[in-house]
C-alpha atoms as a PDB file:
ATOM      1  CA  UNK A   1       9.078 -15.110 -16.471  1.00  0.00           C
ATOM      2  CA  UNK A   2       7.152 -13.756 -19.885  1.00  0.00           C
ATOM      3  CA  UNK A   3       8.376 -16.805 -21.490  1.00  0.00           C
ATOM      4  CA  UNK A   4       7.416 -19.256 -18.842  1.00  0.00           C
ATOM      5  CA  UNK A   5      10.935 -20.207 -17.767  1.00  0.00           C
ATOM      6  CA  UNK A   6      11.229 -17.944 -14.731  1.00  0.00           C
ATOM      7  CA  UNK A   7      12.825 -14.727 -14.107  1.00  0.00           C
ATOM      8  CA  UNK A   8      16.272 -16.232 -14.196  1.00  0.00           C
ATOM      9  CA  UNK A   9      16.142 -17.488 -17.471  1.00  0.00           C
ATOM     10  CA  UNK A  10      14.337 -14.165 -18.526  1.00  0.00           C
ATOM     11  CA  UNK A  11      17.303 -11.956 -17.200  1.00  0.00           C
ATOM     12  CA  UNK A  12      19.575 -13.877 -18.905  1.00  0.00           C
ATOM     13  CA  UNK A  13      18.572 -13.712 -22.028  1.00  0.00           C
ATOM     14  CA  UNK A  14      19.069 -10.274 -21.801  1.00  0.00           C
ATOM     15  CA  UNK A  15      22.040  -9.709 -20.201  1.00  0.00           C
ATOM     16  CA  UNK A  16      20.588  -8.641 -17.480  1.00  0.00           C
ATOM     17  CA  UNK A  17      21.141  -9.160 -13.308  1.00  0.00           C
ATOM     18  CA  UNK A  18      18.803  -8.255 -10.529  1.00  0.00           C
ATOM     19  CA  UNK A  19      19.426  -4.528  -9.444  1.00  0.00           C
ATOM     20  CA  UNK A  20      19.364  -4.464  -5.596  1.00  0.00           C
ATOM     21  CA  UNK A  21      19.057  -0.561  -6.058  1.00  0.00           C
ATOM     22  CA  UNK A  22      15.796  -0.994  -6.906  1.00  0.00           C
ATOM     23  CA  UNK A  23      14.671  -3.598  -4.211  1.00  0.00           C
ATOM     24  CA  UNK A  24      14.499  -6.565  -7.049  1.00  0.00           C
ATOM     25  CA  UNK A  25      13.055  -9.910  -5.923  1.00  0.00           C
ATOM     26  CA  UNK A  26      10.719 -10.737  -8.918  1.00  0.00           C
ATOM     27  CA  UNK A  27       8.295 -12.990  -7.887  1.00  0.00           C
ATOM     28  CA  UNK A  28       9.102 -16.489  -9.720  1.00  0.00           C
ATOM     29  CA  UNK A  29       5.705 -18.973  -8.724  1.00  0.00           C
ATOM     30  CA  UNK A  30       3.268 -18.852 -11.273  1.00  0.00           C
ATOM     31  CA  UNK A  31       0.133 -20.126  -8.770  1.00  0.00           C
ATOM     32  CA  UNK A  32       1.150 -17.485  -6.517  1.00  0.00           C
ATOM     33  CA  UNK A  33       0.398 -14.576  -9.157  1.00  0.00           C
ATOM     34  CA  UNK A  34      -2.685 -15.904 -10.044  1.00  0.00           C
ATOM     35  CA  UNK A  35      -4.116 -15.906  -6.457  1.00  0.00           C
ATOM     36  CA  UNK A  36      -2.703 -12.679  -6.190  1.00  0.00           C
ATOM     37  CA  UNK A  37      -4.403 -11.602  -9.559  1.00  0.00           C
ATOM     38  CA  UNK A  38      -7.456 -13.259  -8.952  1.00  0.00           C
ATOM     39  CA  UNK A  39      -7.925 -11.211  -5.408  1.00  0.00           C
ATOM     40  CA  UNK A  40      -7.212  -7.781  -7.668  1.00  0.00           C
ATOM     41  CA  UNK A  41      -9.914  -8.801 -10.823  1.00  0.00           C
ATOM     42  CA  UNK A  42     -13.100 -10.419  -8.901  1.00  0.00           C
ATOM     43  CA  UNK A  43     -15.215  -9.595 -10.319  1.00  0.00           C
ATOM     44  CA  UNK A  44     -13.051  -9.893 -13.834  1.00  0.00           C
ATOM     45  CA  UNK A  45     -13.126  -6.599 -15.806  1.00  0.00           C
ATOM     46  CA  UNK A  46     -12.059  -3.096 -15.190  1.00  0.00           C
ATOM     47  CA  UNK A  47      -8.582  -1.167 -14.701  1.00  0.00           C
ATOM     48  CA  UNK A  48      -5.788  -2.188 -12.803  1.00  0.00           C
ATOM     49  CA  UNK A  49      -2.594   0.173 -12.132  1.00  0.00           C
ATOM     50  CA  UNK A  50       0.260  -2.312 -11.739  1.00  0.00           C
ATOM     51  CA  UNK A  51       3.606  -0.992  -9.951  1.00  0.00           C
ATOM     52  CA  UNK A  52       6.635  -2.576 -10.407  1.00  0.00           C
ATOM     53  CA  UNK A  53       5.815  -4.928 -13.696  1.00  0.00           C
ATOM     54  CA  UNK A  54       9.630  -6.156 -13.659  1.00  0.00           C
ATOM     55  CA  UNK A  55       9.436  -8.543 -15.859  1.00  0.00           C
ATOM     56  CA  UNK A  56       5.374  -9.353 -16.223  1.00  0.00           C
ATOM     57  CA  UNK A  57       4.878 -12.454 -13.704  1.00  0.00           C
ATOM     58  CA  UNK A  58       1.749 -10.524 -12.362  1.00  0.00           C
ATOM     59  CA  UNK A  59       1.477  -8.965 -15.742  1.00  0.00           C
ATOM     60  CA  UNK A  60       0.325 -12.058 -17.676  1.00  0.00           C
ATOM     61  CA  UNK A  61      -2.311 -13.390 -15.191  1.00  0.00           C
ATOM     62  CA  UNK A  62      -4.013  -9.658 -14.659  1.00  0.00           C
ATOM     63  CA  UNK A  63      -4.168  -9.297 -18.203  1.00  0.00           C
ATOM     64  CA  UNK A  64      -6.104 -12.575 -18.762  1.00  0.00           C
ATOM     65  CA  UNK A  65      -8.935 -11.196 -16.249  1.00  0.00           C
ATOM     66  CA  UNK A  66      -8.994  -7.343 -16.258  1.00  0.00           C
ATOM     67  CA  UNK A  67     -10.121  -5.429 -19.001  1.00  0.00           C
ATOM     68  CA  UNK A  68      -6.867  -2.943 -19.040  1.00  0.00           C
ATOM     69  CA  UNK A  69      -3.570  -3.282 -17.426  1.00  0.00           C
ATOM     70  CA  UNK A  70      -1.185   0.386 -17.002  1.00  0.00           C
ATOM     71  CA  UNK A  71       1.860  -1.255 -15.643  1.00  0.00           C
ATOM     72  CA  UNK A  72       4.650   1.081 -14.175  1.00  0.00           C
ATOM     73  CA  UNK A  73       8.037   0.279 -14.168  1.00  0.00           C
ATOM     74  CA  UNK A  74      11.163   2.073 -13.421  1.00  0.00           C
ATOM     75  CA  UNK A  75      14.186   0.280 -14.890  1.00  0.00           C
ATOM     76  CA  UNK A  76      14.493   0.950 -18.143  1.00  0.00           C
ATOM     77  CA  UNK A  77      16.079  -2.185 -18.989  1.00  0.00           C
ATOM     78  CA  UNK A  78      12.850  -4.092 -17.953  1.00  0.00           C
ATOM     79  CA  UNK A  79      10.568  -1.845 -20.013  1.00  0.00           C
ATOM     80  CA  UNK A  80      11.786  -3.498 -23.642  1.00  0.00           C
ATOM     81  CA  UNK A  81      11.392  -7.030 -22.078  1.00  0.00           C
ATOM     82  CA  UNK A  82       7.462  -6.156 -21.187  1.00  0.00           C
ATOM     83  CA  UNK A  83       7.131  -4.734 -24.620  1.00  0.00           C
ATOM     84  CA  UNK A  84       8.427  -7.478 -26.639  1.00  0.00           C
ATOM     85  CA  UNK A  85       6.698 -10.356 -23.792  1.00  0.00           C
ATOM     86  CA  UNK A  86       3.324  -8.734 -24.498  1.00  0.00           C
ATOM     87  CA  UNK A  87       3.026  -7.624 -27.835  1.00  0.00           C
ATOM     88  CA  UNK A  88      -0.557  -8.096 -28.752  1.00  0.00           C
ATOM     89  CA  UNK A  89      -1.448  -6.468 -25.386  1.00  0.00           C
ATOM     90  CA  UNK A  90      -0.235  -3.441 -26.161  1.00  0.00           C
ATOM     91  CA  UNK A  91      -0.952  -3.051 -29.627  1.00  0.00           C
ATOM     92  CA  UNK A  92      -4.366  -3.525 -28.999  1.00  0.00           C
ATOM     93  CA  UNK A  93      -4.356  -1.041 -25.701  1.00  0.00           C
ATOM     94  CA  UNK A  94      -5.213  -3.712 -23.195  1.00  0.00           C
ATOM     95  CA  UNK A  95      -1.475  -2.875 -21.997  1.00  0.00           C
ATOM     96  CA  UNK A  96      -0.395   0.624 -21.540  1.00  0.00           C
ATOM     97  CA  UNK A  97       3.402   0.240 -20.555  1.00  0.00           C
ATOM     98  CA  UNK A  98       4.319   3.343 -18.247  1.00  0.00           C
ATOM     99  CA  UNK A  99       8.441   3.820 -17.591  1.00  0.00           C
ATOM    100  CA  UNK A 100       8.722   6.502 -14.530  1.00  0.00           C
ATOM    101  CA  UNK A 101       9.447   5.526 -10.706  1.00  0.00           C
ATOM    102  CA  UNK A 102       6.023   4.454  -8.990  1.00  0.00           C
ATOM    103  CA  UNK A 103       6.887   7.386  -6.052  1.00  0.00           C
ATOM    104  CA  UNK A 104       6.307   9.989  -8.166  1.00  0.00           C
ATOM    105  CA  UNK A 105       3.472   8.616 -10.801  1.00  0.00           C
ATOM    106  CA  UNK A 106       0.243  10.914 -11.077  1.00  0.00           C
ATOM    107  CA  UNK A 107      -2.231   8.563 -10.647  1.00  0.00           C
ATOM    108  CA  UNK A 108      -5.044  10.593 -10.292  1.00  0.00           C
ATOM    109  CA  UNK A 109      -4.464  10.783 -13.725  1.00  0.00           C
ATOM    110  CA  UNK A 110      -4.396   7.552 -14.552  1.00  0.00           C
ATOM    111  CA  UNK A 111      -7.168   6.317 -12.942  1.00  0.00           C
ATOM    112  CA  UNK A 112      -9.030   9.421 -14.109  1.00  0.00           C
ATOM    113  CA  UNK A 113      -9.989   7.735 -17.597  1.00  0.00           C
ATOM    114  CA  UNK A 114      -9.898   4.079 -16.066  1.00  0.00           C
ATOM    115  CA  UNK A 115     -12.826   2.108 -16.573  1.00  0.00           C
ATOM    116  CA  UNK A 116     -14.143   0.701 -13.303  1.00  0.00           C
ATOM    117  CA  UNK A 117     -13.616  -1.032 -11.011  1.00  0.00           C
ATOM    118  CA  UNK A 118      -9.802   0.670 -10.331  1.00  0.00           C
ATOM    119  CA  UNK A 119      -7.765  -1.385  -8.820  1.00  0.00           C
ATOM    120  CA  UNK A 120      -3.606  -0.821  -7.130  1.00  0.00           C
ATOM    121  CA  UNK A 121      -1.902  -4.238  -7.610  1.00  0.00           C
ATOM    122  CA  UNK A 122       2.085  -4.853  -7.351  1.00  0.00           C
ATOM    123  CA  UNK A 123       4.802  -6.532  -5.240  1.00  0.00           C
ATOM    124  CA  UNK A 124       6.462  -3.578  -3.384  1.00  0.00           C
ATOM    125  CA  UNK A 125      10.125  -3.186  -2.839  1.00  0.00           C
ATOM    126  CA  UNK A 126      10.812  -3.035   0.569  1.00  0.00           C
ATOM    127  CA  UNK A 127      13.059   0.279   0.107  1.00  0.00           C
ATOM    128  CA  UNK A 128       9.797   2.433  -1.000  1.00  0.00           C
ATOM    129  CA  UNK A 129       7.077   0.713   0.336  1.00  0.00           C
ATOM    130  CA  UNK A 130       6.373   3.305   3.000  1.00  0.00           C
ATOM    131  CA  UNK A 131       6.044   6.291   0.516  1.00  0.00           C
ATOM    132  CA  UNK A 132       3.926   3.957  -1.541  1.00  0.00           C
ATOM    133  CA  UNK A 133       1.372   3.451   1.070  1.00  0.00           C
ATOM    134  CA  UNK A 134       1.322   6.939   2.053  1.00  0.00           C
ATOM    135  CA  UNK A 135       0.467   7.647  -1.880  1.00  0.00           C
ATOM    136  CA  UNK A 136      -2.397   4.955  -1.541  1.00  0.00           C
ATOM    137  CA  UNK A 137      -4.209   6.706   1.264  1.00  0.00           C
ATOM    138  CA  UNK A 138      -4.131   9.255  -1.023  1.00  0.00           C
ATOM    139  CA  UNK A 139      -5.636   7.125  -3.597  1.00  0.00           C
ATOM    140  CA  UNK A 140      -8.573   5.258  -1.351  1.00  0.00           C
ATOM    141  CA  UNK A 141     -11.317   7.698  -3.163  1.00  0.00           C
ATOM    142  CA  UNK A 142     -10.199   6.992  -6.640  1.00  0.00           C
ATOM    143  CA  UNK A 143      -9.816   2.936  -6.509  1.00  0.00           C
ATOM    144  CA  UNK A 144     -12.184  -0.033  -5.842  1.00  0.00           C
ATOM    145  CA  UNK A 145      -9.199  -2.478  -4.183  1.00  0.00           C
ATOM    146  CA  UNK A 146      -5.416  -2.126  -3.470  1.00  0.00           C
ATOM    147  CA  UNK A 147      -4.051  -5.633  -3.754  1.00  0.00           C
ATOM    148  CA  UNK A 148      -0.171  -5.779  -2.619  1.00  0.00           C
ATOM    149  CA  UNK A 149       2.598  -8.031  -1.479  1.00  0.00           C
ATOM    150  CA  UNK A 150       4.900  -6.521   1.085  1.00  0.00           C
ATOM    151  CA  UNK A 151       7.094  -7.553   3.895  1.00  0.00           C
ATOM    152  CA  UNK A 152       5.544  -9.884   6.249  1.00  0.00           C
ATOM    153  CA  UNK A 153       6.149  -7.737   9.006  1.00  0.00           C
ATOM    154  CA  UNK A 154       4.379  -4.680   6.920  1.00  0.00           C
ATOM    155  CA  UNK A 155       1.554  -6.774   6.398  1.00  0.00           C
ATOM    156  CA  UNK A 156       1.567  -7.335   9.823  1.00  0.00           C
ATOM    157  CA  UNK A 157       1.586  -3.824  10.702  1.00  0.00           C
ATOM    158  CA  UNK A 158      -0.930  -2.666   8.352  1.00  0.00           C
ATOM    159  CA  UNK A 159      -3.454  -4.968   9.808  1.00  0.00           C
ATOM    160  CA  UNK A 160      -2.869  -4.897  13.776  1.00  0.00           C
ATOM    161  CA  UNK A 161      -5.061  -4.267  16.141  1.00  0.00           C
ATOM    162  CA  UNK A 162      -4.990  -1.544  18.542  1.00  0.00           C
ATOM    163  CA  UNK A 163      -3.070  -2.527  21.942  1.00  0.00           C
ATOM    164  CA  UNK A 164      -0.865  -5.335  20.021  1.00  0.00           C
ATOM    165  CA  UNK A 165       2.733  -5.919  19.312  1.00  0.00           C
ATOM    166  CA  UNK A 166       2.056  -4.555  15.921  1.00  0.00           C
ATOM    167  CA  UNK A 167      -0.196  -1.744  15.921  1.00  0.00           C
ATOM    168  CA  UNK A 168       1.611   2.010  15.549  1.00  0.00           C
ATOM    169  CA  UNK A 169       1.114   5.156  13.404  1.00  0.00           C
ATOM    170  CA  UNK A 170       1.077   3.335   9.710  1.00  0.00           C
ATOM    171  CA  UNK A 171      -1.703   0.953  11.278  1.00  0.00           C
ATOM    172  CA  UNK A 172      -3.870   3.881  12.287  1.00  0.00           C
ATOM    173  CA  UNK A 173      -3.342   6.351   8.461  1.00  0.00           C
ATOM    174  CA  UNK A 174      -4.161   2.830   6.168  1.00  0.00           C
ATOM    175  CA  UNK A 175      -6.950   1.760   8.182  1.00  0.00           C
ATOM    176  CA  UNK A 176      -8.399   4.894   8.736  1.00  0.00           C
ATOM    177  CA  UNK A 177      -9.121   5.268   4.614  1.00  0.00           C
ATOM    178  CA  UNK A 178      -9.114   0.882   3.993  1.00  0.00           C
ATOM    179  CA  UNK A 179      -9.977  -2.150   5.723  1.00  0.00           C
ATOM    180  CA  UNK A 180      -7.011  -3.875   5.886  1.00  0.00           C
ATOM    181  CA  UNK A 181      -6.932  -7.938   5.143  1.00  0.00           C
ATOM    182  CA  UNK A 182      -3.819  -9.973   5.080  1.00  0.00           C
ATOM    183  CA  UNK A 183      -4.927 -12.425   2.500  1.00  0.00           C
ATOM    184  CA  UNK A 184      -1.592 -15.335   2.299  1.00  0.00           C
ATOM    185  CA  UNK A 185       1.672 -15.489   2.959  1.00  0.00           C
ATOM    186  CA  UNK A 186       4.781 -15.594   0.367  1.00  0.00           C
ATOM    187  CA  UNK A 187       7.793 -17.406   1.538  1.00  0.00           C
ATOM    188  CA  UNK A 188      11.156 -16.165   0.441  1.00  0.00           C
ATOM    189  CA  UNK A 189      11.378 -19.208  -1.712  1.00  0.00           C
ATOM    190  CA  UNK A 190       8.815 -18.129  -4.402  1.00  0.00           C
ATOM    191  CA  UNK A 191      11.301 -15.440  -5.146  1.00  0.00           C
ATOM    192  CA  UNK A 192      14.359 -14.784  -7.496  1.00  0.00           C
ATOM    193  CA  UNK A 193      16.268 -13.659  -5.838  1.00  0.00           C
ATOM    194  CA  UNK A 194      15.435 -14.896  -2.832  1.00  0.00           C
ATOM    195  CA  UNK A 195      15.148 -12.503  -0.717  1.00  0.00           C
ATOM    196  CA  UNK A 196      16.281 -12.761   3.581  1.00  0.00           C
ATOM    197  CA  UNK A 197      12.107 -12.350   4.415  1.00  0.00           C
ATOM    198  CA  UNK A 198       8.974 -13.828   4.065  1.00  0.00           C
ATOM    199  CA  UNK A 199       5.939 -11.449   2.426  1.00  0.00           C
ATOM    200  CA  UNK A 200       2.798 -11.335   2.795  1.00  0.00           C
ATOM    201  CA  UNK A 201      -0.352 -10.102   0.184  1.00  0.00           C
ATOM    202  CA  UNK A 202      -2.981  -7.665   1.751  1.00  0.00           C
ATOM    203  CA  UNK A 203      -5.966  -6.376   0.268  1.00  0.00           C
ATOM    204  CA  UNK A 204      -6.851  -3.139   1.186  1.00  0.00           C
ATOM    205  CA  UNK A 205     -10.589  -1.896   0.430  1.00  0.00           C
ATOM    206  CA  UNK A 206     -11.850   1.500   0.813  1.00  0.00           C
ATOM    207  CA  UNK A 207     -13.823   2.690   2.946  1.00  0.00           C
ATOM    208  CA  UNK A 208     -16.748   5.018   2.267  1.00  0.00           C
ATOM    209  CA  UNK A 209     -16.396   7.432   3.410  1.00  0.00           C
ATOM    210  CA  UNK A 210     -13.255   7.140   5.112  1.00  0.00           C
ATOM    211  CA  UNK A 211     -13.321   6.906   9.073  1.00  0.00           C
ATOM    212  CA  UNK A 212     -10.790   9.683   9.640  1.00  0.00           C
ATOM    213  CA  UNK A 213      -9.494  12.437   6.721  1.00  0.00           C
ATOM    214  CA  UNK A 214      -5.679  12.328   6.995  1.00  0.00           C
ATOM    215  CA  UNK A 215      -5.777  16.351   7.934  1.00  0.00           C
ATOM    216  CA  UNK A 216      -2.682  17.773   9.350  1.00  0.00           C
ATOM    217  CA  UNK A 217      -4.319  17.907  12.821  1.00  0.00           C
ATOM    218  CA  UNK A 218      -5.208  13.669  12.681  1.00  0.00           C
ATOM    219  CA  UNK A 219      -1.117  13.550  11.387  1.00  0.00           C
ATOM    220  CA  UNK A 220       0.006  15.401  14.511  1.00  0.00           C
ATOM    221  CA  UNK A 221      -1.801  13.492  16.743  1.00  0.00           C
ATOM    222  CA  UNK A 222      -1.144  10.050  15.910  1.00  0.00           C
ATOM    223  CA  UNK A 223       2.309  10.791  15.338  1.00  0.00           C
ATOM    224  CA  UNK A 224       2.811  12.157  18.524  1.00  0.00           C
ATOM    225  CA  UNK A 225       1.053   9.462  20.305  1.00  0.00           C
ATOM    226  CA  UNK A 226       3.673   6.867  18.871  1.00  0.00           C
ATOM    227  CA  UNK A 227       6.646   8.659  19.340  1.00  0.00           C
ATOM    228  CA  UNK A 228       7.460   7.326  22.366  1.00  0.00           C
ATOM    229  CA  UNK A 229       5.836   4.326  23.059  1.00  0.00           C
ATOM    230  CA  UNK A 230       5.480   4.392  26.792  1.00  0.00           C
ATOM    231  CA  UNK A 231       4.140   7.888  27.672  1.00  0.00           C
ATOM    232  CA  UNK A 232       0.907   8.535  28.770  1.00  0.00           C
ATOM    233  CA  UNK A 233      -1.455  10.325  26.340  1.00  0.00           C
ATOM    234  CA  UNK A 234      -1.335  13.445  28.328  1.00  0.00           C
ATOM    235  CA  UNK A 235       2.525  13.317  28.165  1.00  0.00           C
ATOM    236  CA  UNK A 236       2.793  12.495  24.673  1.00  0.00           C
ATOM    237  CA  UNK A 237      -0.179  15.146  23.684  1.00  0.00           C
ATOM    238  CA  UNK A 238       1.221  18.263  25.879  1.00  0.00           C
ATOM    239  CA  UNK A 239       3.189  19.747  22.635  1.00  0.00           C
ATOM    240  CA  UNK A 240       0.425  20.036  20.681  1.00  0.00           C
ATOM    241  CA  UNK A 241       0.002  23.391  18.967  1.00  0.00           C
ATOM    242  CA  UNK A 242      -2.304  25.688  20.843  1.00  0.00           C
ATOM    243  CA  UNK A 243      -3.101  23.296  23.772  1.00  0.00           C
ATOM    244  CA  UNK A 244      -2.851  23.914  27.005  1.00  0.00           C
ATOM    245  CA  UNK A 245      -3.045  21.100  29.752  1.00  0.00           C
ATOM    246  CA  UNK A 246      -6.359  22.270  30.522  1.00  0.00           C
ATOM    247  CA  UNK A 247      -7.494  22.221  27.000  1.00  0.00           C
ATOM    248  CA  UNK A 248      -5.959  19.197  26.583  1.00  0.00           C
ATOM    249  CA  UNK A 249      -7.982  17.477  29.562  1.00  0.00           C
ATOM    250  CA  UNK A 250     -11.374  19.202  28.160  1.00  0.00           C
ATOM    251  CA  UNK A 251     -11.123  18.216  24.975  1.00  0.00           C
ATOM    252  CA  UNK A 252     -10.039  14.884  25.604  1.00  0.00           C
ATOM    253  CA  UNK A 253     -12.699  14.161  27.905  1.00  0.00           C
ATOM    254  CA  UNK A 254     -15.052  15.254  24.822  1.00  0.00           C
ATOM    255  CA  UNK A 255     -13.752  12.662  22.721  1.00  0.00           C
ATOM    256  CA  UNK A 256     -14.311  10.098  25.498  1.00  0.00           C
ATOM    257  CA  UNK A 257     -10.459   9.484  25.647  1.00  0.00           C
ATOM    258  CA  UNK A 258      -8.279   8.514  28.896  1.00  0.00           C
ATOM    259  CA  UNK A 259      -5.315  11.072  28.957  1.00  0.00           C
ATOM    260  CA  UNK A 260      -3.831   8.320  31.098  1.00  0.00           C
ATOM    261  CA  UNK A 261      -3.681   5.502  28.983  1.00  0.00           C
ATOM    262  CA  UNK A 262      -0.866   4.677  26.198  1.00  0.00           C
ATOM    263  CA  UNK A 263      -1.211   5.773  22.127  1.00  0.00           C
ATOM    264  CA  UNK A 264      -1.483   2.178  21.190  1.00  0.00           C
ATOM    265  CA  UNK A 265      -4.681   1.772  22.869  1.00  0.00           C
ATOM    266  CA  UNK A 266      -6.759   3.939  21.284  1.00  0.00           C
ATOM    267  CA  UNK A 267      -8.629   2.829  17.923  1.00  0.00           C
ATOM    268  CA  UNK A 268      -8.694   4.843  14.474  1.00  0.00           C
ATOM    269  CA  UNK A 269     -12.255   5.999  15.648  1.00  0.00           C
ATOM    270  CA  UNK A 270     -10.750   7.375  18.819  1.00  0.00           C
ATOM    271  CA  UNK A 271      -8.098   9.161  17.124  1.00  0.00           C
ATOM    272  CA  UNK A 272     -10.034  10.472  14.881  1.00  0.00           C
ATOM    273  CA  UNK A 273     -12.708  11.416  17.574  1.00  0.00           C
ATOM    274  CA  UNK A 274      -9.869  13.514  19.050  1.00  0.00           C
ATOM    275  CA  UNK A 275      -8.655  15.316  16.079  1.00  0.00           C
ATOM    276  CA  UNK A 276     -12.188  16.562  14.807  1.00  0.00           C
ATOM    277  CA  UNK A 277     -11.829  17.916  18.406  1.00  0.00           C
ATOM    278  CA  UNK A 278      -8.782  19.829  18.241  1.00  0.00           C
ATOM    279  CA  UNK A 279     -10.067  20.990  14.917  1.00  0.00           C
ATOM    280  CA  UNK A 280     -13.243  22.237  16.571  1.00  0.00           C
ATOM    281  CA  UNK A 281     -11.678  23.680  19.343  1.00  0.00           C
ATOM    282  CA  UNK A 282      -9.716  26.494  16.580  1.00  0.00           C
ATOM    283  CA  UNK A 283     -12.400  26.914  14.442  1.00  0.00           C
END
């Protein structure tokens, strides 16, 4: 892809075959990573922390409108190939190549002596893409804009509404630190190789400050409020740590919520109304 002739061509020339390992489906449609860089540099400038480079299809357009580019990449066999596609970039230090598995990056670090704005941008495999989101919650003080292309159906979930198809636990933890907004979707065609799903791109934006902090008390009670689907609040709520069913009713009733209604219908306001309760209630 460095050289223009897609990721095919690229691979080849080294030797090289996509690693299903590592979730590979590099992205091969040049318009594609321009839309996708252009929604991760507007306004042009600033840093943006790119995970999973591969081969540099999203590398080359972010690096013709943001200021600095630290792209992560875990296969070692890639790294050389981003080196030697991008020379000038990072001998002058608009590229800074980083080889270590995006899971367990410190990025706190990274962003620490980033120029603003600080921006997450990548096409996620599908294998990881749940620890990678829980790291970006992490991240929503730190960065200006996520920008990311996951599975359809994770776009899907990350921006559903409560009471729909969609809506469950990872709904509630992303959009309780971003507003979530499914930008396009990225049939399996634009990829080599093609992979057996559509994707989708979602930009994520923080919010300030965040409408719930993702405290172990907020973790315990969304999670038990999706576990199973069809109980009833005060069903699903009952093994809470140091509640009692009376409790339970009081404190619920505090938070305005309707021990008789279902987990998905409650909001990321409501659940976090109910957690600063619970909190309250041991303090």
């Amino acid at each position: 892809m460095i050289d223009g002739r897609g990721p095919k061509h690229a691979l080849l020339a080294r030797g090289l075959r996509p690693k299903g390992s590592f979730g590979q489906n590099f992205l091969a449609d040049e318009g594609i990573a321009s839309r996708i860089a252009e929604l991760a540099t507007t306004p042009p400038g600033g840093t943006v922390v790119e995970i999973g480079a591969g081969l540099g299809s999203l590398t080359a357009p972010l690096l013709a409108r943001a200021r600095r580019v630290i792209a992560i990449e875990r296969d070692r066999d890639l790294v050389p190939a981003l080196r030697d596609g991008f020379p000038e970039a990072v001998a002058s230090g608009a590229l800074e190549i980083v080889e270590a598995d995006a899971k367990a990056v410190d990025y706190e670090s990274l962003f620490e002596r980033a120029t603003g704005p600080r921006t997450l941008a990548g096409n996620l495999p599908y294998q990881i893409t749940g620890p990678l989101l829980e790291r970006t919650v992490g991240l929503a003080s730190r960065v200006e804009r996520v920008v990311y292309m996951v599975q359809l159906e994770v776009a899907d979930r990350l921006a559903a509404k409560a009471d729909t198809e969609h809506y469950g636990g990872l709904s509630v933890f992303v959009q309780a630190a971003f507003g979530v907004e499914r930008a396009f979707v990225v049939r399996r065609g634009a990829f080599y190789p093609q992979p057996n799903v559509d994707s989708a791109v979602v930009v994520l934006t923080p919010h300030r400050p965040p409408i719930a902090e993702e405290t172990a008390t907020f973790r315990a009670v969304v999670r038990a409020a999706f576990a199973a689907r069809r109980k009833t609040l005060r069903n699903a709520w009952k093994g809470l740590p140091g509640v009692d069913a009376a409790s339970l009713a009081r404190l619920a009733a505090d938070a305005g919520i309707d021990l008789d209604a279902r987990g998905e219908t409650l909001d990321v306001t409501a659940f976090a109304r109910m957690a600063a309760a619970l909190e309250a209630n041991r303090s």
